[in-house]
Protein backbone atom coordinates (compact mmCIF):
# COMPACT_ATOMS: atom_id res chain seq x y z
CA UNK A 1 65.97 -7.49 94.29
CA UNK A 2 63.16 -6.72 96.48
CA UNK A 3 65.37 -4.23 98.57
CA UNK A 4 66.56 -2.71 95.84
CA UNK A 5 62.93 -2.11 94.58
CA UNK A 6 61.96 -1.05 97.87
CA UNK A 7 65.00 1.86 97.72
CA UNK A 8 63.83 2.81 94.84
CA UNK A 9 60.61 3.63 95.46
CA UNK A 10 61.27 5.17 98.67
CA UNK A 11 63.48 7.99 96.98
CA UNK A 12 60.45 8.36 94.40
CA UNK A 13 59.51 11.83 93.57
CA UNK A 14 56.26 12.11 92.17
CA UNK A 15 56.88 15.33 90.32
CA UNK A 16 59.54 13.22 88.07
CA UNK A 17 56.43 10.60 87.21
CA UNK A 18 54.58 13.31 85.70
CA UNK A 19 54.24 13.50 81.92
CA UNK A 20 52.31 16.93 81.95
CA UNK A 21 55.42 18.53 81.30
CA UNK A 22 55.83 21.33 78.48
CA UNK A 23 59.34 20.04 77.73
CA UNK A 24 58.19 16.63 77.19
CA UNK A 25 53.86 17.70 75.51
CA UNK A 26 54.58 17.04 71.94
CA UNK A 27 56.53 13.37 72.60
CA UNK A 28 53.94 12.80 74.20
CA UNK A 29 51.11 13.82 71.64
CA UNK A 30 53.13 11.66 69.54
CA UNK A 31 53.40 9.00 71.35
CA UNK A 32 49.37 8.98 72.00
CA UNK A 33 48.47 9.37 68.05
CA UNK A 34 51.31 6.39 67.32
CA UNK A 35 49.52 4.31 70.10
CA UNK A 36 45.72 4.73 68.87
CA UNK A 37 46.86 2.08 66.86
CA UNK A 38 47.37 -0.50 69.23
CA UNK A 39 43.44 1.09 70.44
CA UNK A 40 42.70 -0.03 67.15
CA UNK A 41 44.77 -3.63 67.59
CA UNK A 42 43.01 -3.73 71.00
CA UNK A 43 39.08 -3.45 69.11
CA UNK A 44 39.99 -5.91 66.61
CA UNK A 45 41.76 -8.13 69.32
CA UNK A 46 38.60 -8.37 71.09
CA UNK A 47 36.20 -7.96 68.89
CA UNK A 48 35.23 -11.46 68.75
CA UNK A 49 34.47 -12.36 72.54
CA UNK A 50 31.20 -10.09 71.76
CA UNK A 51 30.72 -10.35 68.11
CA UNK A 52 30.43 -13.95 68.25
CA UNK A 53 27.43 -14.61 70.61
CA UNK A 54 26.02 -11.82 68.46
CA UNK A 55 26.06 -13.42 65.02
CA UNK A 56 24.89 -16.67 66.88
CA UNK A 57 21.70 -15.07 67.84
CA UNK A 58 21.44 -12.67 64.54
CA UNK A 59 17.81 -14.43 63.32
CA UNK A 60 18.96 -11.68 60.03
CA UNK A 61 22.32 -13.73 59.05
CA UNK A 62 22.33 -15.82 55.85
CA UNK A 63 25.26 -17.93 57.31
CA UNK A 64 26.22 -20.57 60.74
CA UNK A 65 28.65 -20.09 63.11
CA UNK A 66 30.40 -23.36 64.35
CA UNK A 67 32.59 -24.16 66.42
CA UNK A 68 35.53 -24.40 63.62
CA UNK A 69 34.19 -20.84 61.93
CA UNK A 70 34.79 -18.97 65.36
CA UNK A 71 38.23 -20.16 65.89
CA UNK A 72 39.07 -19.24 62.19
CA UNK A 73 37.09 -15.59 62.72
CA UNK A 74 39.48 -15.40 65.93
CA UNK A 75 42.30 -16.98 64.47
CA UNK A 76 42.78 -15.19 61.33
CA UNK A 77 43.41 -11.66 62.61
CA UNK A 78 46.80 -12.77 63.33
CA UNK A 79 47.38 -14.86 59.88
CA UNK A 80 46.94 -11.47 58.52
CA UNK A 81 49.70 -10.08 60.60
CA UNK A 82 51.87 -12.96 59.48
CA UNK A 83 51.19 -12.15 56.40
CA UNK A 84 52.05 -8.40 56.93
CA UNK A 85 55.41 -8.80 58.56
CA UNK A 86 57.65 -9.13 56.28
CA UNK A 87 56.54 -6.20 54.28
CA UNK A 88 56.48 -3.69 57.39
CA UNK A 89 60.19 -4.38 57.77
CA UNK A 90 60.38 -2.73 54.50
CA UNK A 91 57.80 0.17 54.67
CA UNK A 92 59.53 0.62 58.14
CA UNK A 93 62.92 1.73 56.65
CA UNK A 94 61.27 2.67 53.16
CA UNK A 95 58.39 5.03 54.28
CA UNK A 96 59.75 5.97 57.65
CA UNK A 97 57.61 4.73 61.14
CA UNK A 98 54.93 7.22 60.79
CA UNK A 99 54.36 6.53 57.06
CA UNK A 100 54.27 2.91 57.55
CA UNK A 101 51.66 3.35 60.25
CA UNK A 102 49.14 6.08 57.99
CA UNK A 103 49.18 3.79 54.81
CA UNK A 104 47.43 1.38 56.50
CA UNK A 105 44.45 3.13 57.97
CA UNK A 106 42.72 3.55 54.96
CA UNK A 107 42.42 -0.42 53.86
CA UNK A 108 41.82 -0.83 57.85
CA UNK A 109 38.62 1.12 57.96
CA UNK A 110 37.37 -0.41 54.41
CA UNK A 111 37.83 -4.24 56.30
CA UNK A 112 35.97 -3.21 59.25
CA UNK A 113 33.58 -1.67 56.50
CA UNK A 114 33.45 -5.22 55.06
CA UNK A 115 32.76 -7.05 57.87
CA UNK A 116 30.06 -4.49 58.70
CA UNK A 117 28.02 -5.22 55.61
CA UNK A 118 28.90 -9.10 54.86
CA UNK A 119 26.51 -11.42 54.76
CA UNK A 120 28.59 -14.86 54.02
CA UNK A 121 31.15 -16.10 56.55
CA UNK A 122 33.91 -16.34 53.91
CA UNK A 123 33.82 -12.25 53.03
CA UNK A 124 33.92 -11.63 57.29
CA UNK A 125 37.31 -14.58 56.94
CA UNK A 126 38.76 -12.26 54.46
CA UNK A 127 38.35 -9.01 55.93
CA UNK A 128 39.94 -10.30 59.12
CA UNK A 129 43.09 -11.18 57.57
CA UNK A 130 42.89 -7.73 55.70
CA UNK A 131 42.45 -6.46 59.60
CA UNK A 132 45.10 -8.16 60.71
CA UNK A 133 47.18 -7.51 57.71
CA UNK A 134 46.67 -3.26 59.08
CA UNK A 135 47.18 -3.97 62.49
CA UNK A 136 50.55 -5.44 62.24
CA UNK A 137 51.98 -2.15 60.56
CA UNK A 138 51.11 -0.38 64.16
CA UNK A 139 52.66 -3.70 66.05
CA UNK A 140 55.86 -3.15 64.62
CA UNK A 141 56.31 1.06 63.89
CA UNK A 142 54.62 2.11 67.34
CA UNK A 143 56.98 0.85 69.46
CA UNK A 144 59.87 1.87 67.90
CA UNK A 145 58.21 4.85 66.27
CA UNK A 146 57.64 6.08 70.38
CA UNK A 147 61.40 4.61 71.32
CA UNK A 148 63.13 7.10 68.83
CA UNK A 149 61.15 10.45 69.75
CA UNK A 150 61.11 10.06 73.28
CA UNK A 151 63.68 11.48 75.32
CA UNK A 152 65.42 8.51 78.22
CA UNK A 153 63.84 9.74 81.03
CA UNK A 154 60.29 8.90 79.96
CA UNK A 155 60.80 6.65 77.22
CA UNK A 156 59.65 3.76 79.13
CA UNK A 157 56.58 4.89 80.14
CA UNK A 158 55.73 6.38 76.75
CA UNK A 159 56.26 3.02 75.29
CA UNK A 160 54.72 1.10 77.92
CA UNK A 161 51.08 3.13 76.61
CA UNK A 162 51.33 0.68 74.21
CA UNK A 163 50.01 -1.92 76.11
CA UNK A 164 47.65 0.28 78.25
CA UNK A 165 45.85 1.66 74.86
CA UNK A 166 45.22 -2.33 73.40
CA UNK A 167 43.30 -2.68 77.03
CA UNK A 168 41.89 0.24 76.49
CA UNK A 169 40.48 -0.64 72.96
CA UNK A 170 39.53 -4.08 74.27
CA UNK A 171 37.55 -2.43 77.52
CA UNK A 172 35.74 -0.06 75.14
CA UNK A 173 34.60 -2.62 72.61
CA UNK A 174 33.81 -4.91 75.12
CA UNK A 175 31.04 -2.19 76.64
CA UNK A 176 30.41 -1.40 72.91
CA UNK A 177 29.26 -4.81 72.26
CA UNK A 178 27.45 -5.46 75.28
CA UNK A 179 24.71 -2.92 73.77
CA UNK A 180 25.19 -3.25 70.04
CA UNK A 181 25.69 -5.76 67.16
CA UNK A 182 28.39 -7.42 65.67
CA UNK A 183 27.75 -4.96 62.51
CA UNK A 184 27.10 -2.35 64.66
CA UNK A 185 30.56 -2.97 66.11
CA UNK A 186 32.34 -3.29 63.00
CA UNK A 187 31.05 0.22 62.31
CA UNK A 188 32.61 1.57 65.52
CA UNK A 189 36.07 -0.36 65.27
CA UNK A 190 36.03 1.47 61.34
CA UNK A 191 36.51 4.91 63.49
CA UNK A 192 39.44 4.36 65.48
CA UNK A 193 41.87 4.21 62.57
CA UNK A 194 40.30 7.46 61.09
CA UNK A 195 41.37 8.93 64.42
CA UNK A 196 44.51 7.84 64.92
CA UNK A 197 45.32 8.89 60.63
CA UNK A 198 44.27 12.66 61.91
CA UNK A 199 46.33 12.29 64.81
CA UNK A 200 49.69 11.34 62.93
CA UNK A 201 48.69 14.04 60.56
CA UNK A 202 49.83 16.33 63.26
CA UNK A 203 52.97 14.48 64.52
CA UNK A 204 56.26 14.21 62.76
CA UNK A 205 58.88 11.72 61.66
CA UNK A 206 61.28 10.16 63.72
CA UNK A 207 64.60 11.86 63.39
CA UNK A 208 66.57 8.67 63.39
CA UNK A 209 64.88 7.75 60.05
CA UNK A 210 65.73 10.95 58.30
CA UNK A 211 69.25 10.35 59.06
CA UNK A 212 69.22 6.82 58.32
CA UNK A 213 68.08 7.89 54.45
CA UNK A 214 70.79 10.74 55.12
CA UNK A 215 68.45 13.65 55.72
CA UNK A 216 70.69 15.84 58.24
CA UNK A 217 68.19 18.59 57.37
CA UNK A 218 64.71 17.21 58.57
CA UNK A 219 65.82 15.24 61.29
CA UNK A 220 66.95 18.58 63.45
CA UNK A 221 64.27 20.52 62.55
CA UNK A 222 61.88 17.18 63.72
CA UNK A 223 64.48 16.79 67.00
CA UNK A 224 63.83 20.14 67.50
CA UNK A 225 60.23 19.96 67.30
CA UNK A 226 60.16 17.08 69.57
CA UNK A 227 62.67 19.69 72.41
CA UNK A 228 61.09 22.93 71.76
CA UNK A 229 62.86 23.76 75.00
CA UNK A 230 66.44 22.59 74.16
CA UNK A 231 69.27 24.53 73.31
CA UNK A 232 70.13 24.70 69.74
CA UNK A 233 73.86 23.40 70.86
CA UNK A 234 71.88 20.44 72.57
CA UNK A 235 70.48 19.59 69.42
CA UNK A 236 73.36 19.64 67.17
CA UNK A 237 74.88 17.37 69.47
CA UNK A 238 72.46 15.16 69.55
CA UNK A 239 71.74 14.50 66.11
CA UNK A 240 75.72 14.64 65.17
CA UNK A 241 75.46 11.00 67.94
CA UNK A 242 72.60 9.74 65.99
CA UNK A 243 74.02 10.75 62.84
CA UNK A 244 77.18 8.64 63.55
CA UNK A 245 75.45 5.84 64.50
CA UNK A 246 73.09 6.04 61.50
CA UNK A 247 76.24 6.41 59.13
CA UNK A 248 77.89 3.06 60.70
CA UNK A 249 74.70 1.38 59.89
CA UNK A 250 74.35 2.51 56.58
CA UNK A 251 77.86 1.29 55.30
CA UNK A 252 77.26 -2.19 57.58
CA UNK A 253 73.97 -2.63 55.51
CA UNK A 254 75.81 -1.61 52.32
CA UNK A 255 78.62 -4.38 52.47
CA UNK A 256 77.42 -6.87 54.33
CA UNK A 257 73.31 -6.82 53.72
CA UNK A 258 71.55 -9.25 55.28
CA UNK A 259 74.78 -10.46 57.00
CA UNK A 260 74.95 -8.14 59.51
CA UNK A 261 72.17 -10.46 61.24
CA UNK A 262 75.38 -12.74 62.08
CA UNK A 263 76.65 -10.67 64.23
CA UNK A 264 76.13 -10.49 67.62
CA UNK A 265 74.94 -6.99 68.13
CA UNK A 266 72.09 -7.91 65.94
CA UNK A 267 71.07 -11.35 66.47
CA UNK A 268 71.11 -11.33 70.24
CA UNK A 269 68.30 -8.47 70.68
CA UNK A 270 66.39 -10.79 68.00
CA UNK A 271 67.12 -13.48 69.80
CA UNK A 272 65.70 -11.52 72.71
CA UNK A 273 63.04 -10.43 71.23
CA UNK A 274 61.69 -13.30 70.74
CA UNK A 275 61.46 -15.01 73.78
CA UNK A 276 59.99 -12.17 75.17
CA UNK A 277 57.24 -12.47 73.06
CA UNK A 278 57.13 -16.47 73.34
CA UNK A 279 56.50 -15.59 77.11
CA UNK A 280 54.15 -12.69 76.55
CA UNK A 281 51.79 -15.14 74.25
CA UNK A 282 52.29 -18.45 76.52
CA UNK A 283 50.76 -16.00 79.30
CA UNK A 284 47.29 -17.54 78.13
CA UNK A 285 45.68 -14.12 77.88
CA UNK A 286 45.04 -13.91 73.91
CA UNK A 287 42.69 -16.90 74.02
CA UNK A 288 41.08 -15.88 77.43
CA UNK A 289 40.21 -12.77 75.92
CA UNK A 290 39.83 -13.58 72.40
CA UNK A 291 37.11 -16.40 73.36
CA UNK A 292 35.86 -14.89 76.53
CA UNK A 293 34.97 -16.36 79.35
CA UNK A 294 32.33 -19.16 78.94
CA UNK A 295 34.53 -20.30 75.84
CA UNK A 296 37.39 -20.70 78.21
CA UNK A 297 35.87 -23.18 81.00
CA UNK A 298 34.53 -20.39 83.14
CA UNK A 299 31.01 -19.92 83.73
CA UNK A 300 30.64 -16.30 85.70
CA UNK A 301 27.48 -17.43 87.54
CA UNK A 302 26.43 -13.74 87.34
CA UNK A 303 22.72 -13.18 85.96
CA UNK A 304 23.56 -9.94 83.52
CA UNK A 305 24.55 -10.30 79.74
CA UNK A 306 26.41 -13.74 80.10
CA UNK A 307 30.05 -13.50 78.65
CA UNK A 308 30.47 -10.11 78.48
CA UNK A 309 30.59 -8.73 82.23
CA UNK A 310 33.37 -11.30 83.46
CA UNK A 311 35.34 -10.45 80.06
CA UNK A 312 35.03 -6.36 80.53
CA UNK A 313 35.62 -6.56 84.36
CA UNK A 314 39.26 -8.57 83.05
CA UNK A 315 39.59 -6.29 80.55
CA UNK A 316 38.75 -3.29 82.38
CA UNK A 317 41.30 -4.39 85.02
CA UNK A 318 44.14 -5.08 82.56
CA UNK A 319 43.72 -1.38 81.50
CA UNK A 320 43.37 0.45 84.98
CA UNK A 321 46.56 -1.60 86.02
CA UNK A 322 48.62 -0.85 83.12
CA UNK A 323 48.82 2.85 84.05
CA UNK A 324 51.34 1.48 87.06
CA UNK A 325 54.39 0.47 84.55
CA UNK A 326 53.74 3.69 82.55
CA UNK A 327 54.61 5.70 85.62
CA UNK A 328 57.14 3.00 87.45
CA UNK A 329 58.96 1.13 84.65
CA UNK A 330 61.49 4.03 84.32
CA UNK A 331 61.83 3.93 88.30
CA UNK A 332 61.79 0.29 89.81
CA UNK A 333 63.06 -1.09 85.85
CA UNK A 334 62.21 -3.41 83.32
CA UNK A 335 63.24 -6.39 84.08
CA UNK A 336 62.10 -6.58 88.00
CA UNK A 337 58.44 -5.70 86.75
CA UNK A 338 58.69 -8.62 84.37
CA UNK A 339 59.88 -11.17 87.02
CA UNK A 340 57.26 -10.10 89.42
CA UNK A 341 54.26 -10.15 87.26
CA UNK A 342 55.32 -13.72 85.39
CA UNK A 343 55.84 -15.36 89.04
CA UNK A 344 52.06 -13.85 90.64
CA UNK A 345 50.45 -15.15 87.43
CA UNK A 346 52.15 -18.25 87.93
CA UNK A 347 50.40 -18.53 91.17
CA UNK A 348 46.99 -17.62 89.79
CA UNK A 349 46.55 -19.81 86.89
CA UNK A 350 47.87 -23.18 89.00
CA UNK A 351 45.13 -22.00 91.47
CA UNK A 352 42.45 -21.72 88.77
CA UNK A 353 43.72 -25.18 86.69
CA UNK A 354 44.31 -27.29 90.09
CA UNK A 355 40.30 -25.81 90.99
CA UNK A 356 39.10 -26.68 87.75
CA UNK A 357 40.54 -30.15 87.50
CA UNK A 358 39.54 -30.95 91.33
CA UNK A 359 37.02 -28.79 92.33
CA UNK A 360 34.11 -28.78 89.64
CA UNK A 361 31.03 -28.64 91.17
CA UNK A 362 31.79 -25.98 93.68
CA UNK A 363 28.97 -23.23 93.49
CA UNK A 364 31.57 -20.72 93.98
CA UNK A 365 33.43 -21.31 90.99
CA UNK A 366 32.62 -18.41 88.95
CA UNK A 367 33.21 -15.99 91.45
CA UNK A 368 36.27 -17.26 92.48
CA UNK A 369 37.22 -18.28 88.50
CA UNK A 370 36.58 -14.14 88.04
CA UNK A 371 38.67 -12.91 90.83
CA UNK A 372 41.27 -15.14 89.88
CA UNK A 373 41.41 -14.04 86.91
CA UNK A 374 40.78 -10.77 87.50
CA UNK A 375 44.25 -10.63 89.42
CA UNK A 376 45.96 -12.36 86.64
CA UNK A 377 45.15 -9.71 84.34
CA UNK A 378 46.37 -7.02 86.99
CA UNK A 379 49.54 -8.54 86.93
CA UNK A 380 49.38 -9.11 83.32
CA UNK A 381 49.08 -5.82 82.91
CA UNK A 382 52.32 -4.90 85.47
CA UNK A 383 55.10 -6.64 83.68
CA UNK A 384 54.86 -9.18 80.73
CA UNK A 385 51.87 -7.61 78.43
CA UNK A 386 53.50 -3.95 78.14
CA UNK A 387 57.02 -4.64 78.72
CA UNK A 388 58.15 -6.81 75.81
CA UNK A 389 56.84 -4.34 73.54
CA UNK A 390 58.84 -1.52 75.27
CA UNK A 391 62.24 -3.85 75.43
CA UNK A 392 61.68 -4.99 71.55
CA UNK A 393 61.43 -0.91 70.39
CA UNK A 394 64.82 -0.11 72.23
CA UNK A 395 66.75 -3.88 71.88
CA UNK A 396 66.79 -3.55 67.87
CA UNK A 397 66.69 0.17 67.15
CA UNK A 398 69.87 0.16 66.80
CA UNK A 399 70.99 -2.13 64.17
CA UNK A 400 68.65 -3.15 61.58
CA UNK A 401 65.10 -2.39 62.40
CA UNK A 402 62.91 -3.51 60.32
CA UNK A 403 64.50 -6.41 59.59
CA UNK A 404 64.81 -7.22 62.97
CA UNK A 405 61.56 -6.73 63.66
CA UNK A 406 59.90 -8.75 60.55
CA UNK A 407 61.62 -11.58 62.20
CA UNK A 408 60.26 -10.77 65.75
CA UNK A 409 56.64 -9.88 64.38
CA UNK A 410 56.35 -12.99 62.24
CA UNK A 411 57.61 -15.19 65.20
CA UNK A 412 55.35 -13.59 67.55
CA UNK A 413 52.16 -13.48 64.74
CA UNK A 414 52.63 -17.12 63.56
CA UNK A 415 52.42 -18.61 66.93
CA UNK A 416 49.45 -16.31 68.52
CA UNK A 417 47.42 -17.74 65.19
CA UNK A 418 48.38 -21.31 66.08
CA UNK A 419 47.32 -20.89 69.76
CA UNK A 420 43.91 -18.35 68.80
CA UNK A 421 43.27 -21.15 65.89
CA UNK A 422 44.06 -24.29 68.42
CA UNK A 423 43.15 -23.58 71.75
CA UNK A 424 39.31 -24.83 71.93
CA UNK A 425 40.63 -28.06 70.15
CA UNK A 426 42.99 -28.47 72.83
CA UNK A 427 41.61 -27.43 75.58
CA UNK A 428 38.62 -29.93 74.64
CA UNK A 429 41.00 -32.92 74.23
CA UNK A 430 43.58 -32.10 77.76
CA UNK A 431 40.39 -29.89 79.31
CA UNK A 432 40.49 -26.59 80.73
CA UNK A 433 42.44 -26.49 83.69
CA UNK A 434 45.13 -28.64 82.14
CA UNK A 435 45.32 -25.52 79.80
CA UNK A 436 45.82 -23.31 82.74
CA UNK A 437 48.37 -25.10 84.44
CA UNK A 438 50.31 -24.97 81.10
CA UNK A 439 50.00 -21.43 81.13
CA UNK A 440 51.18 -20.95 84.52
CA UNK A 441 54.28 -23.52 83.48
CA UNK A 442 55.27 -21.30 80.95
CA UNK A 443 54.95 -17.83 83.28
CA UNK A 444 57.19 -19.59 85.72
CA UNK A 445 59.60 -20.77 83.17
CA UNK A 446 58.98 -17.22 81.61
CA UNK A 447 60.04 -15.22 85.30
CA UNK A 448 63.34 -17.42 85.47
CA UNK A 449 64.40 -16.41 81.99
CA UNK A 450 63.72 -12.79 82.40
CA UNK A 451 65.78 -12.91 85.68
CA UNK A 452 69.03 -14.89 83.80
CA UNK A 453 68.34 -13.27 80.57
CA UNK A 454 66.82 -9.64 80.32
CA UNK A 455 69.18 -6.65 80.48
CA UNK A 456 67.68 -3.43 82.15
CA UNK A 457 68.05 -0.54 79.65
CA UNK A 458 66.46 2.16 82.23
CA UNK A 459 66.99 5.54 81.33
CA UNK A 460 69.84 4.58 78.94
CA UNK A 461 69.77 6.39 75.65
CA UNK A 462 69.56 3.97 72.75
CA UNK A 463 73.16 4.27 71.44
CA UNK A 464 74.37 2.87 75.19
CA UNK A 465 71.93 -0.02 74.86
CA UNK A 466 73.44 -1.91 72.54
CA UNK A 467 76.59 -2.38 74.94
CA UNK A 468 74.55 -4.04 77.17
CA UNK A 469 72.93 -6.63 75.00
């Protein structure tokens, strides 16, 4: 594998890794607007690891923050996206990708509004589920929403933005909060979704939902607004493939309903799908970042704003790092960046558990902690954080989106609020560095699975996928 990676990137050409191509400017515009909501996903995901020591030290709040309320403030983002999934399977394939994604921006920015303004712990509970609740719309359409418009060539590194934007909406509310409030904050994270509505304003439907509701019309003119530069023969062609496709599915969903999850074409990519995100949450980077790093058994031993420098220098790596899939996923593949970044963060959390267990009272222990886990994050941010998003978009487009997805969203939501709501509990019963070396368990158990298991779908078009699942 490693010489084949090594071919690969010898016979690179860096023009092909460009995106600032005219052919290619409004996927790509697209693609961005679609993704400023996993910016938003990102603010809301991290929102806490600053907002937290804030309202602790607010001498203005009517209300106390133990140690149960912050796991519950942390925990029920993602018992609103529980709640949520099952419902964007159906605004998925009733509204289209883009319309699921707009109607929730509006209730979005009235949460953060919410939380903003509350004064009594059991509003700011509510208006995190309602946060969550938006969030998950973006969790489920974006990735597919980007797999559908973009063309094979840069499809994976369109998707892989995904990831890159929630580090990017982590690293700015991170610096945000280092200066600012928790209301103050709340204010801020309201913005982003009145952004990202504007944005989508300006995009267009996928193509493959106007011909799965049987819309021949709209979905060339939108295929051809996504190609301005194609050939109106190209076109035709391609949406006549879709189109076939899209009628199969239509009569499979007709007679056979909910059924057609039996078969193999369908439950195999959900089966998929859902190990990939088992793996991408048993990482350990949700609660790392979630909590920050004092909360997590790491004290930075650096004199400036405690908590918050360690958890933006993570963050801030996680997002420089995740520019290398969206420019190499498409050349050295999917699955070879997923086996390399499980096995190196392997490495780095049995080094940080096996220190914390053994080596306490070493003075160097937040430097090293921070370094540590600095490099985790980098390699976080190579293979297993963006790439499960990009694989789950072009497994199930297929056959049965939204339902597949529901099931993989709920999955994946249900078990990042059990491990958001249960990691300090645990972590103070087995300790810290027990918690790591379960983490880095899982990432090795994660990189043999995704070496047995994954199929690469590189530069296949989505119709050819499906033959390899």
């Amino acid at each position: 594998m490693i010489s084949s990676i090594t071919a690969k990137i010898s016979h690179l050409n860096l023009k092909s890794l460009s995106l600032g191509n005219s052919q290619y400017g409004r996927q790509i515009f697209a693609a961005f607007a679609a993704n400023m909501g996993a910016f938003s996903f990102g603010t809301a995901w991290s929102y806490t690891a600053t907002a937290l020591p804030s309202m602790k030290r607010d001498p203005y709040n009517d209300f106390n923050i133990t140690r149960h309320s912050e796991s519950l403030i942390t925990a029920l983002l993602f018992l609103g996206c529980i709640i949520a999934s099952p419902l964007n399977g159906y605004c998925l394939e009733k509204f289209g990708r883009r319309g699921a994604m707009m109607l929730t921006n509006i209730p979005c920015v009235l949460a953060w509004i919410i939380i903003g303004v509350s004064s009594n712990v059991n509003i700011i509970y509510v208006a995190r589920i309602l946060t969550g609740i938006c969030s998950a719309s973006y969790g489920s359409a974006a990735p597919l929403y980007v797999s559908e418009i973009s063309s094979p060539k840069i499809r994976g590194r369109l998707v892989c933005t995904f990831d890159t934007m929630i580090a990017a909406g982590m690293v700015f509310i991170n610096i945000v909060g280092s200066f600012t409030s928790w209301r103050v904050q709340a204010f801020v994270c309201g913005c982003v979704p009145v952004v990202a509505h504007v944005m989508l304003l300006m995009s267009k439907e996928s193509p493959r939902y106007y011909l799965a509701v049987d819309n021949y019309k709209e979905a060339k003119a939108t295929l051809e607004w996504f190609n301005p530069t194609a050939s109106n023969e190209h076109i035709t062609k391609q949406v006549d493939e879709i189109a076939e496709c899209a009628e199969q599915d239509r009569y499979n969903n007709t007679f056979y309903g909910w059924r057609t999850i039996l078969g193999r074409d369908v439950y195999k990519p959900i089966l998929i799908g859902i190990m990939l995100m088992f793996f991408h949450l048993m990482s350990g980077n949700y609660p790392i970042l979630a909590y920050g790093m004092t909360s997590v058994g790491i004290d930075t031993n650096i004199d400036v704003t405690p908590n918050y420098l360690g958890i933006t220098l993570m963050n801030l790596a996680q997002f420089i790092f995740s520019f290398i899939p969206v420019f190499f996923v498409d050349v050295i593949g999917r699955r070879p960046l997923l086996i390399i970044s499980e096995l190196v963060m392997a490495v780095t959390l049995s080094c940080l558990g096996f220190m914390l267990i053994f080596d306490h009272q070493n003075p160097l222990e937040g430097t090293f902690s921070t370094i540590s886990l600095i490099i985790y994050e980098v390699f976080y941010a190579l293979g297993i954080g963006p790439i499960p998003w990009l694989l789950m978009g072009e497994l199930v487009s297929s056959k049965r989106p939204g339902i597949s997805l529901a099931i993989i969203t709920s999955f994946y939501r249900a078990l990042g609020c059990l491990e958001l709501y249960y990691f300090l509990s645990i972590a103070d019963y087995i300790g810290h560095g027990g918690m790591y070396l379960f983490f880095a368990g899982c990432c090795f158990l994660g990189g043999i699975c995704c070496y047995l298991i994954i199929p690469d779908t590189t530069e296949l078009k989505l119709e050819e996928i499906k033959d390899k699942v």
